[in-house]
Protein backbone atom coordinates (compact mmCIF):
# COMPACT_ATOMS: atom_id res chain seq x y z
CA UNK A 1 -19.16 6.17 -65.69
CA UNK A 2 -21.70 8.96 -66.09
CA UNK A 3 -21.30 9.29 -69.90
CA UNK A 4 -22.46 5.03 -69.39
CA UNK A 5 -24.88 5.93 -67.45
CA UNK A 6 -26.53 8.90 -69.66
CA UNK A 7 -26.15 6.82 -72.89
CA UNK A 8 -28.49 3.62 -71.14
CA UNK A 9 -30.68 6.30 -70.32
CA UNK A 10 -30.32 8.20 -73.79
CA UNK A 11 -30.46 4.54 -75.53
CA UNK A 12 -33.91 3.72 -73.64
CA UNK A 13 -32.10 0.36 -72.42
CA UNK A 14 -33.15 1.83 -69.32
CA UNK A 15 -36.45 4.17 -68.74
CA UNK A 16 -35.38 6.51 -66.37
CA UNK A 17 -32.93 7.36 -63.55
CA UNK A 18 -34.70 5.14 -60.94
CA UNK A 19 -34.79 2.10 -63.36
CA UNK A 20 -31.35 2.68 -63.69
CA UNK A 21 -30.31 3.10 -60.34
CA UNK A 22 -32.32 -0.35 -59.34
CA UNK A 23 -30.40 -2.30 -61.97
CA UNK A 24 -27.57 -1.12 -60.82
CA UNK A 25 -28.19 -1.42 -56.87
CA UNK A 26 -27.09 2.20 -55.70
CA UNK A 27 -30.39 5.32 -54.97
CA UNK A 28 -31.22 7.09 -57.46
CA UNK A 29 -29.69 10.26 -55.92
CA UNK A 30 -26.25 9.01 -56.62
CA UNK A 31 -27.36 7.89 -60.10
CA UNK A 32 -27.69 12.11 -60.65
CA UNK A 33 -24.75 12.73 -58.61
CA UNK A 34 -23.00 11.05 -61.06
CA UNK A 35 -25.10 12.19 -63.83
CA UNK A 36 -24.18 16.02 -62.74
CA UNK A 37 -19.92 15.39 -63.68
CA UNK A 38 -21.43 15.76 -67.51
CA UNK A 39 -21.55 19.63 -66.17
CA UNK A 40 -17.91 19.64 -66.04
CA UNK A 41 -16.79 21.77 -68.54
CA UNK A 42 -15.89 19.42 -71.91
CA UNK A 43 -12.36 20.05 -72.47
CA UNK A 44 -11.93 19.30 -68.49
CA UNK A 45 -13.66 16.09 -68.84
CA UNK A 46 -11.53 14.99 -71.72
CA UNK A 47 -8.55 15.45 -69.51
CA UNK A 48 -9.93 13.40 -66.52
CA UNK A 49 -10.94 10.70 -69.11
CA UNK A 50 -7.16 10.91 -69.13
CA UNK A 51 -6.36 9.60 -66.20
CA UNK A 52 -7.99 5.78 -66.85
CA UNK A 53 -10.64 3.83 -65.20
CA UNK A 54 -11.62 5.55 -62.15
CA UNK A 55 -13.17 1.37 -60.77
CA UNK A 56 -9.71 0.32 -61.53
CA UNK A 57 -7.80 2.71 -59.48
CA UNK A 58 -8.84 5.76 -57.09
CA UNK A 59 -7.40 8.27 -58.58
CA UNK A 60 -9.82 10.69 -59.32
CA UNK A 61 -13.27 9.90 -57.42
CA UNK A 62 -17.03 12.03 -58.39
CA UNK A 63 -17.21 12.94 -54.08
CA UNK A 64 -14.05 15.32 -55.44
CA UNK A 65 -15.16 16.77 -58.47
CA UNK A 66 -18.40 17.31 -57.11
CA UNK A 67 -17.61 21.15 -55.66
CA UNK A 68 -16.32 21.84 -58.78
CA UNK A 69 -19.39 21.42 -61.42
CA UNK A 70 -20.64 24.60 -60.88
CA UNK A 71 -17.31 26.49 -61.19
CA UNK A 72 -16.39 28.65 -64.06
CA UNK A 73 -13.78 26.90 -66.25
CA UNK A 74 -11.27 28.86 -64.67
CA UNK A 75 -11.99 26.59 -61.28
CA UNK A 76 -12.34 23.65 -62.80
CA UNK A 77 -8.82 23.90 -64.52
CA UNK A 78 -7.32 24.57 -61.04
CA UNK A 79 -8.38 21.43 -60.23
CA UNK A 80 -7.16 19.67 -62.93
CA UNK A 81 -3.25 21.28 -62.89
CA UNK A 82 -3.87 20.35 -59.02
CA UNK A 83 -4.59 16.53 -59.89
CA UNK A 84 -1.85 16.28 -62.39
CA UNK A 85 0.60 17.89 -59.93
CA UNK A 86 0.16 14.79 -57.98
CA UNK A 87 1.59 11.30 -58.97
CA UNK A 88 -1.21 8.79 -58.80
CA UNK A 89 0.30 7.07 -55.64
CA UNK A 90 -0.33 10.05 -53.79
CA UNK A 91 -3.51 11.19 -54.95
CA UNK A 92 -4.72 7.29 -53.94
CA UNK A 93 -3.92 7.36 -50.65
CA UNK A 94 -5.47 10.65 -49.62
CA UNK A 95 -8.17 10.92 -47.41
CA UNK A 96 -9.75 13.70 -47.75
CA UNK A 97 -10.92 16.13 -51.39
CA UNK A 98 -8.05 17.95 -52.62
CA UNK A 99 -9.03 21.62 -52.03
CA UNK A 100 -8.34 24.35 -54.91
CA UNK A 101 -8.30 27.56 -52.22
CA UNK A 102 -9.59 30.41 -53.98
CA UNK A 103 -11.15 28.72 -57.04
């Protein structure tokens, strides 16, 4: 979703952050909420690109990657073994962010 987002805003199909975030009825603070996952270390976003369409199932949700943007790669990769430890059935019925202790 945010590489969609950036490229409408990259593309100019959309001027700005707020334009997009009107089109697309949610505040423009969640529009760069989103926007900030693109800080994710690459190789750790190819891997969560992995896991399929995060609308079609709830796997993997931005509220739970969020902590993890400004970690060194070595944090975000904890994360990553930590979501692939879990089968998706388990991850989707979770309540709460998986926590990485130490990362």
């Amino acid at each position: 979703m945010a590489k969609e987002y950036r490229e409408l805003i990259d593309s100019r199909k959309v001027k700005n952050q707020v334009e997009l975030a009107r089109k697309i009825g949610i505040s423009r603070a969640r529009v760069t909420q989103i926007l900030r996952l693109l800080k994710l270390n690459s190789l750790i976003i190819q891997e969560l690109e992995k896991f399929g369409d995060p609308l079609k199932s709830n796997v993997i949700s931005e509220r739970m990657l969020r902590p993890y943007i400004n970690k060194p790669f070595v944090g975000q990769k904890a994360l990553l073994n930590i979501l692939k430890s879990f089968s998706p059935m388990k991850i989707e019925i979770r309540k709460y962010p998986l926590k990485c202790f130490r990362c």
